[in-house]
Protein backbone atom coordinates (compact mmCIF):
# COMPACT_ATOMS: atom_id res chain seq x y z
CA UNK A 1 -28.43 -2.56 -88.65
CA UNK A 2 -31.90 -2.36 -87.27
CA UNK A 3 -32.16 -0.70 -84.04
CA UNK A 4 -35.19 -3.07 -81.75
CA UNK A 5 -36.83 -1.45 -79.60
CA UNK A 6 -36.52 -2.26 -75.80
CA UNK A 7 -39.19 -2.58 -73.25
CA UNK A 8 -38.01 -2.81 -69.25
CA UNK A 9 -40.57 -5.40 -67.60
CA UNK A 10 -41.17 -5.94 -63.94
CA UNK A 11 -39.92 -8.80 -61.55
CA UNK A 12 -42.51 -10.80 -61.91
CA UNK A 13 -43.13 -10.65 -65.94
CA UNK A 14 -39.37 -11.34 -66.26
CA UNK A 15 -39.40 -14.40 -63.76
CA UNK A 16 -42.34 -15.79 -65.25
CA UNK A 17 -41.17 -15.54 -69.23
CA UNK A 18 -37.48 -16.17 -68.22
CA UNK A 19 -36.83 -17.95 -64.84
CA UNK A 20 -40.16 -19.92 -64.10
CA UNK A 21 -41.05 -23.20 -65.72
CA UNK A 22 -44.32 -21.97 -66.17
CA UNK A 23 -44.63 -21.03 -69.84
CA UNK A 24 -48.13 -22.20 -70.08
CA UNK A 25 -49.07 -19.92 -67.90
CA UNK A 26 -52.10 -18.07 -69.62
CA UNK A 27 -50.03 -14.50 -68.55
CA UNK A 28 -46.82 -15.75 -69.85
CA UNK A 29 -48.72 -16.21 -73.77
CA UNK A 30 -50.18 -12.49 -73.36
CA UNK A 31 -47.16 -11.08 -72.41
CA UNK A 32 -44.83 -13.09 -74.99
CA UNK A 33 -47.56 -11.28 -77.08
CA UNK A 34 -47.36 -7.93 -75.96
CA UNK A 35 -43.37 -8.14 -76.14
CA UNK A 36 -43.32 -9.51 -79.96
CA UNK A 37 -39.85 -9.14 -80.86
CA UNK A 38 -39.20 -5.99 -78.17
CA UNK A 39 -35.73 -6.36 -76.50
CA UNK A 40 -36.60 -7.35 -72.59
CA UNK A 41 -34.60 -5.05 -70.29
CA UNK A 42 -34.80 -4.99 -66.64
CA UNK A 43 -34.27 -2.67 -63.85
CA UNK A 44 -31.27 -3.26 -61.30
CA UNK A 45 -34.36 -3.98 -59.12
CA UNK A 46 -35.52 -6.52 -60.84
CA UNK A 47 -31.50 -7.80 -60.93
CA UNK A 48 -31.85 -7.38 -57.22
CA UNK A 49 -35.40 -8.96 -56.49
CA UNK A 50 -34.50 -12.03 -58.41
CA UNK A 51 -31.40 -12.65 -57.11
CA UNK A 52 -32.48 -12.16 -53.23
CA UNK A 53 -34.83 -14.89 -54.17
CA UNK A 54 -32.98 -16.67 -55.10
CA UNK A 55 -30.91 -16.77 -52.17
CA UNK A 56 -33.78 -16.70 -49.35
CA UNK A 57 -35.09 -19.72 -51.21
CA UNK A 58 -31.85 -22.02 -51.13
CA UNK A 59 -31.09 -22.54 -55.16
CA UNK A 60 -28.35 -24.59 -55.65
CA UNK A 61 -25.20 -23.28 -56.56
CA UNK A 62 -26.36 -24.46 -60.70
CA UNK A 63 -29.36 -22.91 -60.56
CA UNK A 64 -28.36 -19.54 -59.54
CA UNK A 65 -24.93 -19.75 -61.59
CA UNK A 66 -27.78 -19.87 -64.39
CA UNK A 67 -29.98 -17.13 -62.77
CA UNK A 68 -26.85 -14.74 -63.06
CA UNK A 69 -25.44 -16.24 -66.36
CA UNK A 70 -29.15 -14.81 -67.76
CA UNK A 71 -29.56 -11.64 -65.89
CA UNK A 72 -25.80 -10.94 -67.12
CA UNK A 73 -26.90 -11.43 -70.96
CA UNK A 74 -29.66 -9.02 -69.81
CA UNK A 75 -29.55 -5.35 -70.58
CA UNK A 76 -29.70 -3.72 -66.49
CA UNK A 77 -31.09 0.13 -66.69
CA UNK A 78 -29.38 1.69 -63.31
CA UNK A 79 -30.34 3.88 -61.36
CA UNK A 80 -29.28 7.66 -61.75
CA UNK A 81 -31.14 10.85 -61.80
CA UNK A 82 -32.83 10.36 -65.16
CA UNK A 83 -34.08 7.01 -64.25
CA UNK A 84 -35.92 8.20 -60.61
CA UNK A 85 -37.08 10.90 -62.74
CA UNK A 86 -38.79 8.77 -65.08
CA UNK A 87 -40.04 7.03 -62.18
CA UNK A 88 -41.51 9.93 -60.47
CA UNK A 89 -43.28 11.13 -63.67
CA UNK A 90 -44.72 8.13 -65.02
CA UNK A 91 -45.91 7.77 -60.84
CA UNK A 92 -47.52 11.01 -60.40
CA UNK A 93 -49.07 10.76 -64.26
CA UNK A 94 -50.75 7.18 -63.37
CA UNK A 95 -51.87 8.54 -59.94
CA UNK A 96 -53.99 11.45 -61.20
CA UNK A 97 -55.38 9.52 -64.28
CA UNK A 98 -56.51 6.57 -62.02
CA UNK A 99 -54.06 4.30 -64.15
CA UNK A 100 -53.26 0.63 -62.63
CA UNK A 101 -49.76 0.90 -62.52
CA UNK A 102 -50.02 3.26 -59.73
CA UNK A 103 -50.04 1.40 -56.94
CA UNK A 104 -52.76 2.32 -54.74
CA UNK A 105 -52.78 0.70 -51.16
CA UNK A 106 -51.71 -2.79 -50.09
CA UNK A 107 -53.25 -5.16 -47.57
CA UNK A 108 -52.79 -2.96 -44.38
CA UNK A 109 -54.27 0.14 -45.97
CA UNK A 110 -51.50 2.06 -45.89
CA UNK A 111 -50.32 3.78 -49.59
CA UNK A 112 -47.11 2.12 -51.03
């Protein structure tokens, strides 16, 4: 067996490749790109995100019974001590090498 190896994307990466019908989106071809044959994983806030989105925005009961049948046949990294630790690293390592995944301020100006 060959072992794949997994990459965990973000809410909105996962929505647009998976849940969206937007798969022309010029985004969604980069990041099918980017992902080659990578197994997708998500975080349970990404689980969490989608589905609350699901629910503020009135899906039918067939399109979220869909929206759970393919987060369920996704592989969900929880949360635990490891997992906040990797979070806090990959943070603070981003932060002091001016990296765009650390999220700088947000409309408001106050830091995230």
């Amino acid at each position: 067996m060959t072992d794949v190896e997994g990459t965990v994307v973000d809410t909105d990466v996962f929505s647009l490749l998976f849940v969206s019908s937007s798969s022309a989106d010029s985004r969604a071809v980069a990041w099918r790109d980017v992902l080659g044959n990578r197994r997708v994983l998500i975080s349970f806030q990404t689980r969490a995100e989608l589905l609350a989105g699901a629910l503020s925005r009135n899906w039918s009961a067939q399109r979220t019974a869909r929206l759970t049948e393919l987060l369920n046949r996704t592989p969900t990294i929880h949360s635990d001590v490891e997992v906040v630790g990797a979070y806090a690293t990959l943070t603070a390592e981003c932060r002091a090498s001016g990296h765009g995944l650390y999220p700088t301020r947000r409309s408001g100006g106050s830091p995230r």
